[in-house]
N, C-alpha and C. Protein backbone atom coordinates (compact mmCIF):
# COMPACT_ATOMS: atom_id res chain seq x y z
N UNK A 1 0.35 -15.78 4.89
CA UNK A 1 0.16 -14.38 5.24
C UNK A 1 1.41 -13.59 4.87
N UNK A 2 1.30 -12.72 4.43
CA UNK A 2 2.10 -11.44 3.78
C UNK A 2 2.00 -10.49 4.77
N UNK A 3 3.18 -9.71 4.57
CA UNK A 3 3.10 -8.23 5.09
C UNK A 3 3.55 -7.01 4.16
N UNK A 4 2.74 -5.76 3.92
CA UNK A 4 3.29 -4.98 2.99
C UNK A 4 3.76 -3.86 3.66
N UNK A 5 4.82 -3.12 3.65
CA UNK A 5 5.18 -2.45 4.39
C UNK A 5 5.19 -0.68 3.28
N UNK A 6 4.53 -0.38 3.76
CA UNK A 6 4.13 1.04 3.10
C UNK A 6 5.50 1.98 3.43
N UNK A 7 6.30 2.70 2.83
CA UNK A 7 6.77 3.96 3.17
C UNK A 7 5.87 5.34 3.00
N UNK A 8 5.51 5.83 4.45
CA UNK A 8 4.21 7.03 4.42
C UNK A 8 4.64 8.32 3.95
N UNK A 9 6.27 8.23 3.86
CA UNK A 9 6.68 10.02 3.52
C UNK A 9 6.58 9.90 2.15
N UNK A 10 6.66 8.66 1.20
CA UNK A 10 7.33 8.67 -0.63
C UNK A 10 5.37 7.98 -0.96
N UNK A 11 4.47 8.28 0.29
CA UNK A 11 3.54 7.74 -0.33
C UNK A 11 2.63 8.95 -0.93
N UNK A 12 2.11 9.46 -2.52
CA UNK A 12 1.22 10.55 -2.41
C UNK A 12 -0.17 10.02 -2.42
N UNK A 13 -0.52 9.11 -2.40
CA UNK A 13 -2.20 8.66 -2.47
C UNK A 13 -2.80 8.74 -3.83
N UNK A 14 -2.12 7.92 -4.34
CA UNK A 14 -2.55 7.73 -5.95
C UNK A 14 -3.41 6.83 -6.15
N UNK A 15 -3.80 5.88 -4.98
CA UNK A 15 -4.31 4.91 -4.74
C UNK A 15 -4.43 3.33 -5.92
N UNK A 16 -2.92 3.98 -7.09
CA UNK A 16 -2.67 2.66 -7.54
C UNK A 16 -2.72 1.21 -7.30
N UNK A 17 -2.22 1.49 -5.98
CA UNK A 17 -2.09 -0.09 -5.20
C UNK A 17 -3.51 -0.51 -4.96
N UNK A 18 -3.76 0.32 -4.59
CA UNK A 18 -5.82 -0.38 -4.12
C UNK A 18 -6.42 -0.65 -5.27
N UNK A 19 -6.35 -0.18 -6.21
CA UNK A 19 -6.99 -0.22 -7.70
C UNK A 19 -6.40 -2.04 -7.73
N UNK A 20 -5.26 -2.05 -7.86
CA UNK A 20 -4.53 -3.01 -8.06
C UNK A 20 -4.48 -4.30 -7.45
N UNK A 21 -4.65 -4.33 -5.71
CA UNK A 21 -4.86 -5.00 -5.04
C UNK A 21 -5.97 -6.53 -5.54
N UNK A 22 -5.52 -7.80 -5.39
CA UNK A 22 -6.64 -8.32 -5.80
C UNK A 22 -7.98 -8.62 -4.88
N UNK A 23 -7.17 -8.46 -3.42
CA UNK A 23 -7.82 -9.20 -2.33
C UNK A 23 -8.31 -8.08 -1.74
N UNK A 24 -8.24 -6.24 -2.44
CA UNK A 24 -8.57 -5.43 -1.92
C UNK A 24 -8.23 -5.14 -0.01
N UNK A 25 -6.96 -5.32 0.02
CA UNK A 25 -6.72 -4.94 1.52
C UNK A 25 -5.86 -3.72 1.68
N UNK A 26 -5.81 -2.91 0.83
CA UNK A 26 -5.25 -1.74 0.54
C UNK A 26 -6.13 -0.53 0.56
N UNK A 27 -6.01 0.36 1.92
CA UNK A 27 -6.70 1.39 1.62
C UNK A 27 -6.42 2.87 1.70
N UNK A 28 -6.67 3.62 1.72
CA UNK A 28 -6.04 5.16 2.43
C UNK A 28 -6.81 5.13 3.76
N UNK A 29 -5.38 5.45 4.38
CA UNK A 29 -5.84 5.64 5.97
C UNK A 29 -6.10 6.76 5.95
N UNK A 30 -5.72 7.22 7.47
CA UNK A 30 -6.58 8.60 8.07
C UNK A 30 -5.25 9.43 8.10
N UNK A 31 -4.27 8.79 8.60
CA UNK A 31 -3.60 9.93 8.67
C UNK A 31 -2.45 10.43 7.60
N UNK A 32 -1.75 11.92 7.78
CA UNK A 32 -1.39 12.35 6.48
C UNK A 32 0.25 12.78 7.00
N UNK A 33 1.13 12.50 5.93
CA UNK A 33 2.31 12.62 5.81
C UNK A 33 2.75 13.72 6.05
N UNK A 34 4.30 14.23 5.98
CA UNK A 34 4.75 15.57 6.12
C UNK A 34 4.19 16.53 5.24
N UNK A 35 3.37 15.85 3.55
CA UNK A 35 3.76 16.25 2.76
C UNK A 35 2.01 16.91 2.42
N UNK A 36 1.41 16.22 3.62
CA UNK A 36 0.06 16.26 3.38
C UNK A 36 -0.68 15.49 2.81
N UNK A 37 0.00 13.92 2.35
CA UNK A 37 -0.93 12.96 1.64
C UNK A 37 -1.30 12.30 2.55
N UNK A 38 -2.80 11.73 2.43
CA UNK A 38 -3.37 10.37 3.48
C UNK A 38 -2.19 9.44 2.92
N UNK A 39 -1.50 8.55 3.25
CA UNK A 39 -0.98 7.62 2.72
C UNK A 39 -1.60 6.14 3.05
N UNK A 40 -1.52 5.01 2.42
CA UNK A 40 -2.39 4.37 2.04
C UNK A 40 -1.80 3.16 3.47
N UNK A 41 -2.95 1.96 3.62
CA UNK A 41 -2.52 1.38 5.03
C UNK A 41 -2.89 -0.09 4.37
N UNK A 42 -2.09 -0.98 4.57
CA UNK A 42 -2.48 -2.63 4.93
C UNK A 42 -3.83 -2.93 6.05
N UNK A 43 -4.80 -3.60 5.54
CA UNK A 43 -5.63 -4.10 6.72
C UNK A 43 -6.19 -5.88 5.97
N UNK A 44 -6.51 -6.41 7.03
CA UNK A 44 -7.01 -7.84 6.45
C UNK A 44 -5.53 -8.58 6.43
N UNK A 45 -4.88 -8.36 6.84
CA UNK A 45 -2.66 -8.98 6.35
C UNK A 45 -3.36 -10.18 6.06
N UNK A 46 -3.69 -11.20 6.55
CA UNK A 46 -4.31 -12.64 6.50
C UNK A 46 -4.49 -13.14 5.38
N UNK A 47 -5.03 -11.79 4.14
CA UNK A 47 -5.64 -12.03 2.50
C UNK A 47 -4.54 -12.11 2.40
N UNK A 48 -3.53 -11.15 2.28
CA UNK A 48 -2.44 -11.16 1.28
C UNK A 48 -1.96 -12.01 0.96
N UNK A 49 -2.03 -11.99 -0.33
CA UNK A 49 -1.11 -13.33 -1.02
C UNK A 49 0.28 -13.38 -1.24
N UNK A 50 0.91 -11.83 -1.53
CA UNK A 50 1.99 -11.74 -1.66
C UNK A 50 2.04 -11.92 -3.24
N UNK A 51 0.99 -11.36 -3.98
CA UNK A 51 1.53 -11.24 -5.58
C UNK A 51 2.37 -9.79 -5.47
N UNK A 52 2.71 -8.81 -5.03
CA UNK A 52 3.55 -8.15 -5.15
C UNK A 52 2.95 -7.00 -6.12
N UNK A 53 1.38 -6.72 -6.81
CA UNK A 53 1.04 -6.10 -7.38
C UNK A 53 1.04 -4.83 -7.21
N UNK A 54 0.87 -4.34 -6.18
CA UNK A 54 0.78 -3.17 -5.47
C UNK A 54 1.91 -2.27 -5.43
N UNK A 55 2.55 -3.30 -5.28
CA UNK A 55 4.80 -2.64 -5.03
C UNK A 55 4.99 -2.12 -6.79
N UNK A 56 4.57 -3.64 -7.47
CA UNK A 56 4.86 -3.02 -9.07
C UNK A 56 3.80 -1.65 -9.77
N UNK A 57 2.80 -1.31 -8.78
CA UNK A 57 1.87 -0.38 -9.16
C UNK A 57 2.76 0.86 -9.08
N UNK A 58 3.07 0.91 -7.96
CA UNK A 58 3.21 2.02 -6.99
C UNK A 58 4.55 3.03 -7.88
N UNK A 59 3.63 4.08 -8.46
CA UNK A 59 4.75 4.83 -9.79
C UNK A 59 6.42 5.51 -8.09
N UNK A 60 5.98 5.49 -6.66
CA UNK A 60 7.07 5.80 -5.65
C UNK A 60 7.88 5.03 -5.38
N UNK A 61 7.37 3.68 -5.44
CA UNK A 61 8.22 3.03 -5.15
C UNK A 61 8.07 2.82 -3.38
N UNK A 62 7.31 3.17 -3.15
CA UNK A 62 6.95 2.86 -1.37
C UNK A 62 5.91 1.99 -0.81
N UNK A 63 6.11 0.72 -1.45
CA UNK A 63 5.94 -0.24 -1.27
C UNK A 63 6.55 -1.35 -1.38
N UNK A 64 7.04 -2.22 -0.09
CA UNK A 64 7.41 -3.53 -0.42
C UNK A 64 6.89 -4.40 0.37
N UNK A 65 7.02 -5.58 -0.28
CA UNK A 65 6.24 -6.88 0.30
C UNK A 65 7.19 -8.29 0.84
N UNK A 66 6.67 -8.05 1.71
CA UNK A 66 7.76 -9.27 2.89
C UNK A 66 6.69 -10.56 3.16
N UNK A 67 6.74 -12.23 2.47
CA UNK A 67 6.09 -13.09 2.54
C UNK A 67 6.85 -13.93 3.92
């Protein structure tokens, strides 16, 4: 089990990472940043494999992954 730890202020909802995701546990949540983006949420942690795809998606950089 993996954990991905989202930063919600550098997130705009490009939804790269979910595109990207293999195990699809990447989604846009509900709620929205200072900036006004939904920013995107970990659910399922259990799938994650920890390929790190999501972090290398992410054109912000507000994503990292802790195995």
């Amino acid at each position: 089990m993996a954990n991905i730890v989202i930063d919600a202020e550098l997130c705009k909802s490009c939804e790269f990472c979910c595109d990207a995701c293999p195990q699809k546990i990447i989604r846009v949540g509900e709620s929205n940043n200072a900036k006004g983006y939904r920013f995107v949420e970990q659910f399922n942690s259990e799938k994650c494999t920890a390929c790190r795809l999501c972090a290398i998606m992410c054109p912000e950089a507000a994503i990292e992954v802790y195995k």
